[in-house]
C-alpha atoms as a PDB file:
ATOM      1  CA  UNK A   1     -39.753  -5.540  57.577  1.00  0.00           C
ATOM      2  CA  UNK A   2     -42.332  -3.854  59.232  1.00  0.00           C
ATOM      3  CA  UNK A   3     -43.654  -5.555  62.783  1.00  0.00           C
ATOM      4  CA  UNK A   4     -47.102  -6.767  61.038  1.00  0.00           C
ATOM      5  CA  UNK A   5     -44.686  -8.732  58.269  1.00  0.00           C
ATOM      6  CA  UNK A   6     -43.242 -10.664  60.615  1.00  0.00           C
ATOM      7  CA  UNK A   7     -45.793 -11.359  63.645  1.00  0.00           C
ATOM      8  CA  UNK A   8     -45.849 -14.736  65.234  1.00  0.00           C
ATOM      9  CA  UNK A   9     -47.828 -17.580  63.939  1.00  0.00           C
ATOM     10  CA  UNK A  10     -50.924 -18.790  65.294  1.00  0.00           C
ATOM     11  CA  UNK A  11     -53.097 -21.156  64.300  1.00  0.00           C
ATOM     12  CA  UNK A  12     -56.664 -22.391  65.443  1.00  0.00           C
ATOM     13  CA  UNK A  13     -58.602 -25.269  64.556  1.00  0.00           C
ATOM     14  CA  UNK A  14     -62.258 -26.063  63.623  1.00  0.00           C
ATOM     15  CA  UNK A  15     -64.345 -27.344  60.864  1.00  0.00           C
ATOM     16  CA  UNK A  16     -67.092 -25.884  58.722  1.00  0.00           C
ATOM     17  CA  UNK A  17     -70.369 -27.023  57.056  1.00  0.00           C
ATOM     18  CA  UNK A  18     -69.701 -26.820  53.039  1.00  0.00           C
ATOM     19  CA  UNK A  19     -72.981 -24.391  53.283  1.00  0.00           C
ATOM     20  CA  UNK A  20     -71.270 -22.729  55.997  1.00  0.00           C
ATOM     21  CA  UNK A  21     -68.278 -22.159  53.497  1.00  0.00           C
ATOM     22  CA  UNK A  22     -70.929 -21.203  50.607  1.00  0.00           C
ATOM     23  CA  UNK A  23     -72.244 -18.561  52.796  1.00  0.00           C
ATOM     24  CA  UNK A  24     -68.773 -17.041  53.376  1.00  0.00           C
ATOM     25  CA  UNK A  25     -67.738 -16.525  49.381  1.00  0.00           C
ATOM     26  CA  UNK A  26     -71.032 -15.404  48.928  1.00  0.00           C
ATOM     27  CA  UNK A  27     -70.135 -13.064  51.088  1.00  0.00           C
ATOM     28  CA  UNK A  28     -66.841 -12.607  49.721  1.00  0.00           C
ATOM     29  CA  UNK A  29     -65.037 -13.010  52.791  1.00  0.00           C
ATOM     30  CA  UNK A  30     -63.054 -16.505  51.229  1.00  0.00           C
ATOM     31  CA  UNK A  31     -60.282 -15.209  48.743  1.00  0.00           C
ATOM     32  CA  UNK A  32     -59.064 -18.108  46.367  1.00  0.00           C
ATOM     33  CA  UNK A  33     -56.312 -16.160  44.770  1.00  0.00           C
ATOM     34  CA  UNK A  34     -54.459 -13.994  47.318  1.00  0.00           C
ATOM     35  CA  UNK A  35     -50.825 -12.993  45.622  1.00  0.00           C
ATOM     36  CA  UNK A  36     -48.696 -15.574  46.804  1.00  0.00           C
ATOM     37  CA  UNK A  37     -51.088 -18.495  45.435  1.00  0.00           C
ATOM     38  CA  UNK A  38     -50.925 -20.785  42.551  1.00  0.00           C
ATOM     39  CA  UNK A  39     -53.194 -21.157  39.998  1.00  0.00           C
ATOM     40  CA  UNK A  40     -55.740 -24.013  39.448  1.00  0.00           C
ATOM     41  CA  UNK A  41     -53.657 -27.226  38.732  1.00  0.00           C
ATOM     42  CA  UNK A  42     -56.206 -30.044  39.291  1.00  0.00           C
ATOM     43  CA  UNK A  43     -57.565 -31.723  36.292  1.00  0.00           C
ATOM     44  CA  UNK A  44     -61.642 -32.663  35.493  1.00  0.00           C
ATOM     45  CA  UNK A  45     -61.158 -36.237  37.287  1.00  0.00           C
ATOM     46  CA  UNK A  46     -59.361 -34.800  40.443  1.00  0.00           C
ATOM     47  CA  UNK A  47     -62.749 -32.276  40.709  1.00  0.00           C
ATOM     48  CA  UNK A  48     -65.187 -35.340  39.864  1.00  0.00           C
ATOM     49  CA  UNK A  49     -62.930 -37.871  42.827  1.00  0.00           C
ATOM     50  CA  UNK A  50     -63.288 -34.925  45.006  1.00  0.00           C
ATOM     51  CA  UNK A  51     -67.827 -35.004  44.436  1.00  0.00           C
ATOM     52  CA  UNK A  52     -67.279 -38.885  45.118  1.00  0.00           C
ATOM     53  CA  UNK A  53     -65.313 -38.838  48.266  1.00  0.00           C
ATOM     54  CA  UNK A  54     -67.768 -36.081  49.455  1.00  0.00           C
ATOM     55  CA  UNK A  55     -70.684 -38.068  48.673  1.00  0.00           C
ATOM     56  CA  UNK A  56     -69.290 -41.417  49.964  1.00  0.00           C
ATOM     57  CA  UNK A  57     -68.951 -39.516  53.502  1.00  0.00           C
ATOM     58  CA  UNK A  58     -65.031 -39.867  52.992  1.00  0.00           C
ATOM     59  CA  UNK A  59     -63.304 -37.525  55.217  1.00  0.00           C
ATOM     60  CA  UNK A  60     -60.971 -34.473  53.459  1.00  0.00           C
ATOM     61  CA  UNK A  61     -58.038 -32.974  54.419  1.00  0.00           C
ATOM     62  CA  UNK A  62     -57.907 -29.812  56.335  1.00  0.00           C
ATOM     63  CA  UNK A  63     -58.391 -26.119  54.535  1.00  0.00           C
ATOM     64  CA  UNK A  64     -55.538 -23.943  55.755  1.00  0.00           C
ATOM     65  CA  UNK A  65     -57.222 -20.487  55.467  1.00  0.00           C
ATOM     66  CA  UNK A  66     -55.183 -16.796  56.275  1.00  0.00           C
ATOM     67  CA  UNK A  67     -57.754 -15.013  58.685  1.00  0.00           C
ATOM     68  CA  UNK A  68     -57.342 -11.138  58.574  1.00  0.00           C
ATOM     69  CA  UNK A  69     -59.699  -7.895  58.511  1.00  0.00           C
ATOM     70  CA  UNK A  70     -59.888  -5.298  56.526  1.00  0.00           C
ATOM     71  CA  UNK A  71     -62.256  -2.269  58.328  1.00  0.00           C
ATOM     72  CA  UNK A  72     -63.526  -5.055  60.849  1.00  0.00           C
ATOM     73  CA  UNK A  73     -64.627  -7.183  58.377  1.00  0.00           C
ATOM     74  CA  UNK A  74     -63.432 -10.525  58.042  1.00  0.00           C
ATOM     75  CA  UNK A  75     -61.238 -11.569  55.216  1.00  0.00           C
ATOM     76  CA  UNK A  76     -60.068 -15.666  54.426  1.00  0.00           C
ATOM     77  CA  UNK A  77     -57.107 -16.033  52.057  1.00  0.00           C
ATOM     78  CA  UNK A  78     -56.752 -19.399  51.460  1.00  0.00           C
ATOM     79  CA  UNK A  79     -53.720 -20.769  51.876  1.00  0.00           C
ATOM     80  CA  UNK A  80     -54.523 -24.805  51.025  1.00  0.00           C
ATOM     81  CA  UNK A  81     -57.315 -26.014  49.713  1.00  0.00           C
ATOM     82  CA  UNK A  82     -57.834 -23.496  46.632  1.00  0.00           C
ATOM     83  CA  UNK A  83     -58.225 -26.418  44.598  1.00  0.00           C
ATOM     84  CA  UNK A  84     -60.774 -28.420  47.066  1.00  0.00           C
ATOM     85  CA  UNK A  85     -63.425 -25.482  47.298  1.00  0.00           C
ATOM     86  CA  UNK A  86     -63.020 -24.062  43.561  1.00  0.00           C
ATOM     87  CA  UNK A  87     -64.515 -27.822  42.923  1.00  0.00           C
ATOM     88  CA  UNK A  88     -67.205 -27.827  45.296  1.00  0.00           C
ATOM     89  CA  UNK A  89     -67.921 -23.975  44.023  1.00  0.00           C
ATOM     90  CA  UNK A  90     -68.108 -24.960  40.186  1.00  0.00           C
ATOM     91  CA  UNK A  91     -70.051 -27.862  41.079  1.00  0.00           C
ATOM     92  CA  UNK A  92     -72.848 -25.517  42.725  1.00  0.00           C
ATOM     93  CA  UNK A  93     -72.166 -23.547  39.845  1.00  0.00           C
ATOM     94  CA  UNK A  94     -71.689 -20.539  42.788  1.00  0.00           C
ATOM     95  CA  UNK A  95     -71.080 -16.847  41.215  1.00  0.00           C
ATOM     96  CA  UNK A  96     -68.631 -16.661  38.723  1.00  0.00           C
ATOM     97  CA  UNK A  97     -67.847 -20.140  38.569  1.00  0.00           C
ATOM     98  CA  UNK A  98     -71.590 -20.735  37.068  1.00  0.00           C
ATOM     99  CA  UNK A  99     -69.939 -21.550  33.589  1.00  0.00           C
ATOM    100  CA  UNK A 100     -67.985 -23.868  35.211  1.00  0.00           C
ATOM    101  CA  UNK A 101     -70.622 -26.764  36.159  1.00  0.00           C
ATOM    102  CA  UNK A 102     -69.710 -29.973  35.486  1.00  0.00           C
ATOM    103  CA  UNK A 103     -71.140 -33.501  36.263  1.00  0.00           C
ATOM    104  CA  UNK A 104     -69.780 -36.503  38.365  1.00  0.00           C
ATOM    105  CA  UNK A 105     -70.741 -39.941  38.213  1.00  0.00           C
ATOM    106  CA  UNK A 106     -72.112 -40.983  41.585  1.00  0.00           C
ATOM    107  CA  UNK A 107     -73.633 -44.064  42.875  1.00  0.00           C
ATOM    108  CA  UNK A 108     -77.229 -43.198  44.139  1.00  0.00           C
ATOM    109  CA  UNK A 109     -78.657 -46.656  43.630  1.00  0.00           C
ATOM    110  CA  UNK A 110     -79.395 -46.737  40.220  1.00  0.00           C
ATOM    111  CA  UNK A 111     -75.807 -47.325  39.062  1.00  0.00           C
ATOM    112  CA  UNK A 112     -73.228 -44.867  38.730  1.00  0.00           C
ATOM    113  CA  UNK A 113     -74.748 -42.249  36.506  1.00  0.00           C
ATOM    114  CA  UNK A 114     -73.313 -38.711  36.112  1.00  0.00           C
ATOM    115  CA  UNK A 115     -75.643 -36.096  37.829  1.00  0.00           C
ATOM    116  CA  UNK A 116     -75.303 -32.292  38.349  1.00  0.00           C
ATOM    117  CA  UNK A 117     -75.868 -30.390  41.145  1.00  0.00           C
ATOM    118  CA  UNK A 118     -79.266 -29.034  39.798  1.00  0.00           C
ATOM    119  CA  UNK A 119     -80.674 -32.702  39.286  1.00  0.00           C
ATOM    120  CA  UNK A 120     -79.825 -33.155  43.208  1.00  0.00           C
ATOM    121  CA  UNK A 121     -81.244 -30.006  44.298  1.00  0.00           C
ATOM    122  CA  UNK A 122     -84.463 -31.026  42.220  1.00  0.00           C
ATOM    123  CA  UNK A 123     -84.926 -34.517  43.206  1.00  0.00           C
ATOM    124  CA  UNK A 124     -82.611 -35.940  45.844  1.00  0.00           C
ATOM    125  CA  UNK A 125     -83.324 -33.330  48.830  1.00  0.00           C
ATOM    126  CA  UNK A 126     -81.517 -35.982  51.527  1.00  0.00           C
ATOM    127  CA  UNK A 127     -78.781 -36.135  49.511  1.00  0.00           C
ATOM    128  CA  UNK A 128     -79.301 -31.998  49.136  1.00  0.00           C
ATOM    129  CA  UNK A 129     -78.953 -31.364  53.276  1.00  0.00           C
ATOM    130  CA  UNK A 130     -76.092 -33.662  53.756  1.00  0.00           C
ATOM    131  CA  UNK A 131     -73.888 -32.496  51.205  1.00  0.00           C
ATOM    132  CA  UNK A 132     -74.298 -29.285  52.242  1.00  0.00           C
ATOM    133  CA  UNK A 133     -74.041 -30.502  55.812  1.00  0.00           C
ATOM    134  CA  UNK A 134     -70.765 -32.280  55.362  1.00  0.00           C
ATOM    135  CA  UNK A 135     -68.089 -30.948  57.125  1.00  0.00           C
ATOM    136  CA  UNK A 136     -63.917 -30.355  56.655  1.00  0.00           C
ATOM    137  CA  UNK A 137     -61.668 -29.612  58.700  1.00  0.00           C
ATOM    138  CA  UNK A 138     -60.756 -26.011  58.552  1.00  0.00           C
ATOM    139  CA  UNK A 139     -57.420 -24.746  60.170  1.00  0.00           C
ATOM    140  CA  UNK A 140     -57.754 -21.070  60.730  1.00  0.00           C
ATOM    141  CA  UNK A 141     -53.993 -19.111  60.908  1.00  0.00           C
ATOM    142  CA  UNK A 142     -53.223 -15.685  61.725  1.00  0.00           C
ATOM    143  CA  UNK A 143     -49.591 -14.042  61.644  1.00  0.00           C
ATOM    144  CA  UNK A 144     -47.429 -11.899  59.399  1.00  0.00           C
ATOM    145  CA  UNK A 145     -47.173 -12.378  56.169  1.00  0.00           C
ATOM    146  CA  UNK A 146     -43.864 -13.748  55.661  1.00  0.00           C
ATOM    147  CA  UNK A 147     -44.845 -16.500  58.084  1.00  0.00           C
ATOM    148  CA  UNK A 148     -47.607 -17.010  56.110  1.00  0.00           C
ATOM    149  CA  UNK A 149     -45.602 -17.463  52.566  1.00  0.00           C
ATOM    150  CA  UNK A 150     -43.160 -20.225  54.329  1.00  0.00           C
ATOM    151  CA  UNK A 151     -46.692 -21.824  55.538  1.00  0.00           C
ATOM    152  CA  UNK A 152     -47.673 -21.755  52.438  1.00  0.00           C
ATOM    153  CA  UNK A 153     -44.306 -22.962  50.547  1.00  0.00           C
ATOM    154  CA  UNK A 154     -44.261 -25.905  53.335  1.00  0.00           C
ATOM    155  CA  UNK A 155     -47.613 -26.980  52.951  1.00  0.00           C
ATOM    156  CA  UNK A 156     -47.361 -27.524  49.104  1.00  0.00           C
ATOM    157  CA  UNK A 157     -44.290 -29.125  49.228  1.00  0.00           C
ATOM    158  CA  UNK A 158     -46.063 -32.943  49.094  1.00  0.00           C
ATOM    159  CA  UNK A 159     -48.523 -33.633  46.693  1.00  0.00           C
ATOM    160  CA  UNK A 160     -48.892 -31.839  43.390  1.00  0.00           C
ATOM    161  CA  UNK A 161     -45.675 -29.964  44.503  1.00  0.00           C
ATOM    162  CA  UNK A 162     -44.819 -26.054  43.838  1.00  0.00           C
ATOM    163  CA  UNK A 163     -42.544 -25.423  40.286  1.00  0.00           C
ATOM    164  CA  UNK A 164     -40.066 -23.163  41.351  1.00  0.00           C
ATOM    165  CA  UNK A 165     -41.943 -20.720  38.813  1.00  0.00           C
ATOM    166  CA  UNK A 166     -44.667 -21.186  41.702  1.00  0.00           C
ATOM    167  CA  UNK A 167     -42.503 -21.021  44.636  1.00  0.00           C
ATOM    168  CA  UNK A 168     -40.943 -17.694  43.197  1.00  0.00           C
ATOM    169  CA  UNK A 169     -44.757 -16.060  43.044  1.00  0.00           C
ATOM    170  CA  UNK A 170     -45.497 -17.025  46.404  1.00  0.00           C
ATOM    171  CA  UNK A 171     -42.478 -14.884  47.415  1.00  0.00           C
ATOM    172  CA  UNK A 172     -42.520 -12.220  45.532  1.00  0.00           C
ATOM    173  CA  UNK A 173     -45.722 -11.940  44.450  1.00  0.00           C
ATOM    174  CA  UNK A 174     -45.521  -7.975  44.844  1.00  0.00           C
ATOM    175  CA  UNK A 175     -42.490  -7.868  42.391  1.00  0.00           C
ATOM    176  CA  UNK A 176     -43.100  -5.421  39.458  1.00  0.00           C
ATOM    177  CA  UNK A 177     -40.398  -8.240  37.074  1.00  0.00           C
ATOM    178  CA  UNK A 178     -42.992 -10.728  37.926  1.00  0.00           C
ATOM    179  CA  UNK A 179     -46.195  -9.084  36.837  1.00  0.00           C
ATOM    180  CA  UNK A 180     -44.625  -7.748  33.700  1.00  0.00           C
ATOM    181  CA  UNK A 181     -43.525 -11.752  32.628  1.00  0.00           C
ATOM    182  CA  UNK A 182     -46.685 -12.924  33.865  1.00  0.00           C
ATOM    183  CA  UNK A 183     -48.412 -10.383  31.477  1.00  0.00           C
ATOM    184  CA  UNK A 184     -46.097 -11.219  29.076  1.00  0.00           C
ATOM    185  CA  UNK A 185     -47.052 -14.693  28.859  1.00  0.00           C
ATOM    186  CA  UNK A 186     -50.755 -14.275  29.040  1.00  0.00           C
ATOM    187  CA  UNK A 187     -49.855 -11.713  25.523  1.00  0.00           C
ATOM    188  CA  UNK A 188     -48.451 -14.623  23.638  1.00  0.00           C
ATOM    189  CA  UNK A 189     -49.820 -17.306  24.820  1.00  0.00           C
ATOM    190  CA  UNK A 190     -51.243 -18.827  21.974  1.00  0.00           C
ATOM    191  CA  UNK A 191     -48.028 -17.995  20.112  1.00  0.00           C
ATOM    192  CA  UNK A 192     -46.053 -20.797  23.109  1.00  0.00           C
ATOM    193  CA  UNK A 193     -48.978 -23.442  22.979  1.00  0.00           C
ATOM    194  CA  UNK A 194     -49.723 -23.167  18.992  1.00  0.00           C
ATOM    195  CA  UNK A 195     -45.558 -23.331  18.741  1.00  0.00           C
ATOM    196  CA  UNK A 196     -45.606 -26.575  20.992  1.00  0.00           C
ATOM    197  CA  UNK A 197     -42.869 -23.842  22.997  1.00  0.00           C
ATOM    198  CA  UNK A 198     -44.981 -24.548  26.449  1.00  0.00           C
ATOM    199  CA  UNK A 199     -47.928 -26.726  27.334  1.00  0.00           C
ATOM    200  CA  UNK A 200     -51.299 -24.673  28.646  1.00  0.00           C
ATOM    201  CA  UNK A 201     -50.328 -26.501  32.173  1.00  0.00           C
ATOM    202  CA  UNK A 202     -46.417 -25.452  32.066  1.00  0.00           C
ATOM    203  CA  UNK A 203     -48.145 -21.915  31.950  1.00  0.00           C
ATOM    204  CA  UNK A 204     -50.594 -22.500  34.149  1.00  0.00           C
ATOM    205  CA  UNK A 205     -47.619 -23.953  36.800  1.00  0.00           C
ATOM    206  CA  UNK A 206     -45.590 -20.619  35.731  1.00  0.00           C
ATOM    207  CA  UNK A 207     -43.137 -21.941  33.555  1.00  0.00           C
ATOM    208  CA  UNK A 208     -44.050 -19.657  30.860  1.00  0.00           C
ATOM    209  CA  UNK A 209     -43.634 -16.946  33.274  1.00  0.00           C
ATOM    210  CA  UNK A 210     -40.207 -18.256  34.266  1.00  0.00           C
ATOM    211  CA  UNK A 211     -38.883 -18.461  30.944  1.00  0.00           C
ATOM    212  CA  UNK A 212     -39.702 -15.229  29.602  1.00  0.00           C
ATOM    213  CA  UNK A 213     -38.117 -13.618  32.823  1.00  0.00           C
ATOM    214  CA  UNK A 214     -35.066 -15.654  32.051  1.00  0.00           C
ATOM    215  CA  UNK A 215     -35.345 -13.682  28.739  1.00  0.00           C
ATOM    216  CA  UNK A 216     -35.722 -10.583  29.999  1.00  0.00           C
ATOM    217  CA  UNK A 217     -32.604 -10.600  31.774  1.00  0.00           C
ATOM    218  CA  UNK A 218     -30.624 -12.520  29.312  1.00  0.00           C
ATOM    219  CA  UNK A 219     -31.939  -9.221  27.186  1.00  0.00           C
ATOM    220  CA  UNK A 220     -30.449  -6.967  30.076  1.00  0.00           C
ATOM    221  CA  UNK A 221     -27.129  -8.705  30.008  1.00  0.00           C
ATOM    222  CA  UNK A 222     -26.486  -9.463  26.473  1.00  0.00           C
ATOM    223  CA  UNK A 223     -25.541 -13.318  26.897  1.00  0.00           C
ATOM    224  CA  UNK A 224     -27.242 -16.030  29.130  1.00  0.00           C
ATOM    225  CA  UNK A 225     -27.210 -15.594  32.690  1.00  0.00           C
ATOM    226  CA  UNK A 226     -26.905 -17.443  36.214  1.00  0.00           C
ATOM    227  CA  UNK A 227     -30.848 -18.060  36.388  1.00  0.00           C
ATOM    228  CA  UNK A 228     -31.400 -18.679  39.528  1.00  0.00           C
ATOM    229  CA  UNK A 229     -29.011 -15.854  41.187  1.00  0.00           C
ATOM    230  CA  UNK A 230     -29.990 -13.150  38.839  1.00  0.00           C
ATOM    231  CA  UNK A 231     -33.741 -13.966  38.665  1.00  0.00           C
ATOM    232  CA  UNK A 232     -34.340 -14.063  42.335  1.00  0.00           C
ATOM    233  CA  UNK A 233     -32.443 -10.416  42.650  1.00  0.00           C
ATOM    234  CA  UNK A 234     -34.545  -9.380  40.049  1.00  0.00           C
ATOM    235  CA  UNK A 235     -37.876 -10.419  40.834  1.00  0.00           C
ATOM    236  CA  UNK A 236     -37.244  -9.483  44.130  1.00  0.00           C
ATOM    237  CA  UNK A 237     -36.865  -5.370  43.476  1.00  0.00           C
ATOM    238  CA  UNK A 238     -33.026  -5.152  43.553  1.00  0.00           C
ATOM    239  CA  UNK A 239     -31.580  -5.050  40.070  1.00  0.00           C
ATOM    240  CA  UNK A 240     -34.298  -3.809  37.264  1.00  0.00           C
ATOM    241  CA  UNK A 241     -35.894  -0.489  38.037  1.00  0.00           C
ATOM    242  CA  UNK A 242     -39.250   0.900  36.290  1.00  0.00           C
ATOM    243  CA  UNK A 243     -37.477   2.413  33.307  1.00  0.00           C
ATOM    244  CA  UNK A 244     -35.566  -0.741  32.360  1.00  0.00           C
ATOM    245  CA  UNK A 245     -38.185  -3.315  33.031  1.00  0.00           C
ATOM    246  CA  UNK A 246     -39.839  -1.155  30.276  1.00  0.00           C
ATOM    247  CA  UNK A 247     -36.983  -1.349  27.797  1.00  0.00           C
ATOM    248  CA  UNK A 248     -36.561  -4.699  28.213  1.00  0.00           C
ATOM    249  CA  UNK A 249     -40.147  -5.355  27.464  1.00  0.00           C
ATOM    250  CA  UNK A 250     -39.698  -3.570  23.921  1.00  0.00           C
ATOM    251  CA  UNK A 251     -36.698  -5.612  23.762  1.00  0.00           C
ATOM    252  CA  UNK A 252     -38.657  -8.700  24.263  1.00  0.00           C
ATOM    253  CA  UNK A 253     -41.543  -8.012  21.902  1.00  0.00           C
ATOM    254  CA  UNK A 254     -39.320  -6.912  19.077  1.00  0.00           C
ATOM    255  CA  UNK A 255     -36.982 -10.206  19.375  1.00  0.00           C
ATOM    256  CA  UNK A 256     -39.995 -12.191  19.908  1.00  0.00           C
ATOM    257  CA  UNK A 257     -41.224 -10.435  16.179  1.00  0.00           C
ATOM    258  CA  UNK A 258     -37.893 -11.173  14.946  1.00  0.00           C
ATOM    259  CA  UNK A 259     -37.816 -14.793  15.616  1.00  0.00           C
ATOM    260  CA  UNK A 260     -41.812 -15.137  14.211  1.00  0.00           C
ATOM    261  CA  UNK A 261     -40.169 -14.054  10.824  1.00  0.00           C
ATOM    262  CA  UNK A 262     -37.268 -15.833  10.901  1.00  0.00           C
ATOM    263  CA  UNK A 263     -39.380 -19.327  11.974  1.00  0.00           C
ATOM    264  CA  UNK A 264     -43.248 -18.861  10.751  1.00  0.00           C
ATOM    265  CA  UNK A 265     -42.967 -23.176  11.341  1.00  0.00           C
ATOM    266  CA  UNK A 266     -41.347 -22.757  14.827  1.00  0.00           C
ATOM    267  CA  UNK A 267     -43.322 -25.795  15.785  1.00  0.00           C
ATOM    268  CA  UNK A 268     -41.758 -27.968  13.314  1.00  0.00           C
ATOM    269  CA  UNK A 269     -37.976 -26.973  14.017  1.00  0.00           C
ATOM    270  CA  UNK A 270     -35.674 -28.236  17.204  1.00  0.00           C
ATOM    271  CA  UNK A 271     -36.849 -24.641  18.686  1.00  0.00           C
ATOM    272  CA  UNK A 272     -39.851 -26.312  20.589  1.00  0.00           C
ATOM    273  CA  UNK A 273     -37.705 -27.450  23.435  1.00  0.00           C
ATOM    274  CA  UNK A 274     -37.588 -24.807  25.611  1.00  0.00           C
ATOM    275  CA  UNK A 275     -33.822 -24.796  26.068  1.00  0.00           C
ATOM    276  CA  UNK A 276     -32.899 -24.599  22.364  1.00  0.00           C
ATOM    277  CA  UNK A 277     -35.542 -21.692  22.183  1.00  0.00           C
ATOM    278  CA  UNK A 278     -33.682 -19.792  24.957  1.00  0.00           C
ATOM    279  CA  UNK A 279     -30.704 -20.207  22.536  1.00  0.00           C
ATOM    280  CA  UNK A 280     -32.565 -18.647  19.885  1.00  0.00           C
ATOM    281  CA  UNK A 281     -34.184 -15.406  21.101  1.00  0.00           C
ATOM    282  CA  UNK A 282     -32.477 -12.720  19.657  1.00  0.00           C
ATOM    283  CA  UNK A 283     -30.307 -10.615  22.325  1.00  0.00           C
ATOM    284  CA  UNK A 284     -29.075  -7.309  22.158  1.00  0.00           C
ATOM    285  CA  UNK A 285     -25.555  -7.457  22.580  1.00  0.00           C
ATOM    286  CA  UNK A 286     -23.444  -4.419  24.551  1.00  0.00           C
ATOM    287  CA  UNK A 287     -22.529  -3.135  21.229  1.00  0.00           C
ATOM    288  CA  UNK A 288     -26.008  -2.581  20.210  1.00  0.00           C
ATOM    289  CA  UNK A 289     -26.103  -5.555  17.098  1.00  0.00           C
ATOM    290  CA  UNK A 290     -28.321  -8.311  17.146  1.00  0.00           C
ATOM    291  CA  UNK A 291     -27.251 -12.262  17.037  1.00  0.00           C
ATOM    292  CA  UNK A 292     -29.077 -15.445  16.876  1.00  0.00           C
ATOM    293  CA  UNK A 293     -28.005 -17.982  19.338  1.00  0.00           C
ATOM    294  CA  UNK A 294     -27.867 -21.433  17.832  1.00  0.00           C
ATOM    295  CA  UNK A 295     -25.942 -24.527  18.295  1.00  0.00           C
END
């Protein structure tokens, strides 16, 4: 590893306005999705708790945000608290997250009626200037970036806790195998959800991605392999070079079109757990045939 990778950890520690923190994406200097982060796991009612506590003066827990520049210029990749500000940005309706909006039911002594942030902007201006005026605790860290991974492993190990799907994009979030499942699931998604194969949250926690690189390597070796030994050496660069990442993508789409003929009603056969549908995925054999795996 180069020196940068693995400088020491420092942290400082602070608090910012939420305008103060509106100001900063608009100025894209906060990053919500660096590479080792997870995606959005919190439902409608954790974002509408989270408008609540805000507006019942309720303290929050600190933001853990990755301070580096790029050219001199400023750049937060945020570690913890993805979840916390993608709320309070969807309920501005800030940038891209405009289609997001969404109402929460506050007390503002007329009973607890659901109001958006427009009505409050409109016609509660004191409620206006302290929301935007409230401030959380902001912990600001600097370091390399393998320090930062473990920080951010650690910090997300309470709470809505990382899959191991997760865990394994936080560290190798660079990985080549990784991308190429990940793209693979966002290809067929509809296919795993419509099949009852995965739920749209066991993709969005990366379970779909972990499966089909299970796949991919069971592909590679003809059989069913040690998952967690021979997914971590691939993922992480040392088994599955350029040119057979690509075969085994062929692989995958052609067994995949296999087993859509062979099961047009997957969702109505044993096949919808995922284990029995590792079992069935075709795999190409060292002798070049084709089997189906079934109990």
């Amino acid at each position: 590893m180069t020196e940068s990778a693995t400088a020491e950890l420092h942290a400082s520690f602070g608090e910012h306005t939420i305008n103060q923190l509106l100001l900063m994406f608009r100025e894209n200097q906060i990053n919500l999705n660096p590479g080792f982060q997870r995606r959005s796991v919190w439902s409608s009612l954790d974002r509408r708790r989270l408008i609540q506590s805000i507006v019942s003066g309720y303290p929050l827990p600190s933001i853990f945000l990755y301070r580096r520049s790029i050219d001199g210029r400023l750049i937060y990749d945020v570690i913890d608290g993805k979840q916390r500000l993608e709320t309070l940005f969807m309920f501005m309706g800030l940038g891209r997250f405009s289609r997001a909006r969404f109402e929460a039911k506050l007390d503002l002594g007329d009973g607890l009626l659901p109001y958006d942030w427009r009505e409050i902007q409109k016609h509660y201006p004191d409620l206006h200037a302290t929301f935007d005026s409230y401030k959380i605790q902001t912990v600001e860290v600097t370091g390399g970036l393998a320090q930062i991974i473990d920080l951010f492993i650690r910090i997300n190990s309470t709470g809505k806790k990382l899959t191991t799907g997760e865990t394994r994009k936080a560290r190798f979030y660079t990985s080549k195998f990784l991308k190429e499942a990940d793209s693979l699931v966002r290809r067929y998604q509809s296919y795993f959800t419509e099949s009852s194969i995965l739920s749209q949250m066991q993709i969005d926690r990366m379970k779909g991605t972990e499966l089909i690189a299970e796949l991919l390597m069971s592909i590679n070796h003809g059989g069913p392999i040690n998952r967690k030994i021979a997914l971590d050496r691939s993922i992480g660069n040392e088994s599955v070079n350029g040119n057979t990442l690509a075969r085994l993508t062929r692989e995958f789409v052609r067994t995949l079109g296999l087993l859509k003929k062979m099961f047009p009603d997957l969702y109505v056969t044993r096949f919808t757990n995922i284990v029995e549908f590792y079992n069935a995925v075709p795999l190409r054999l060292g002798n070049g045939q084709r089997t189906v795996r079934s109990k």
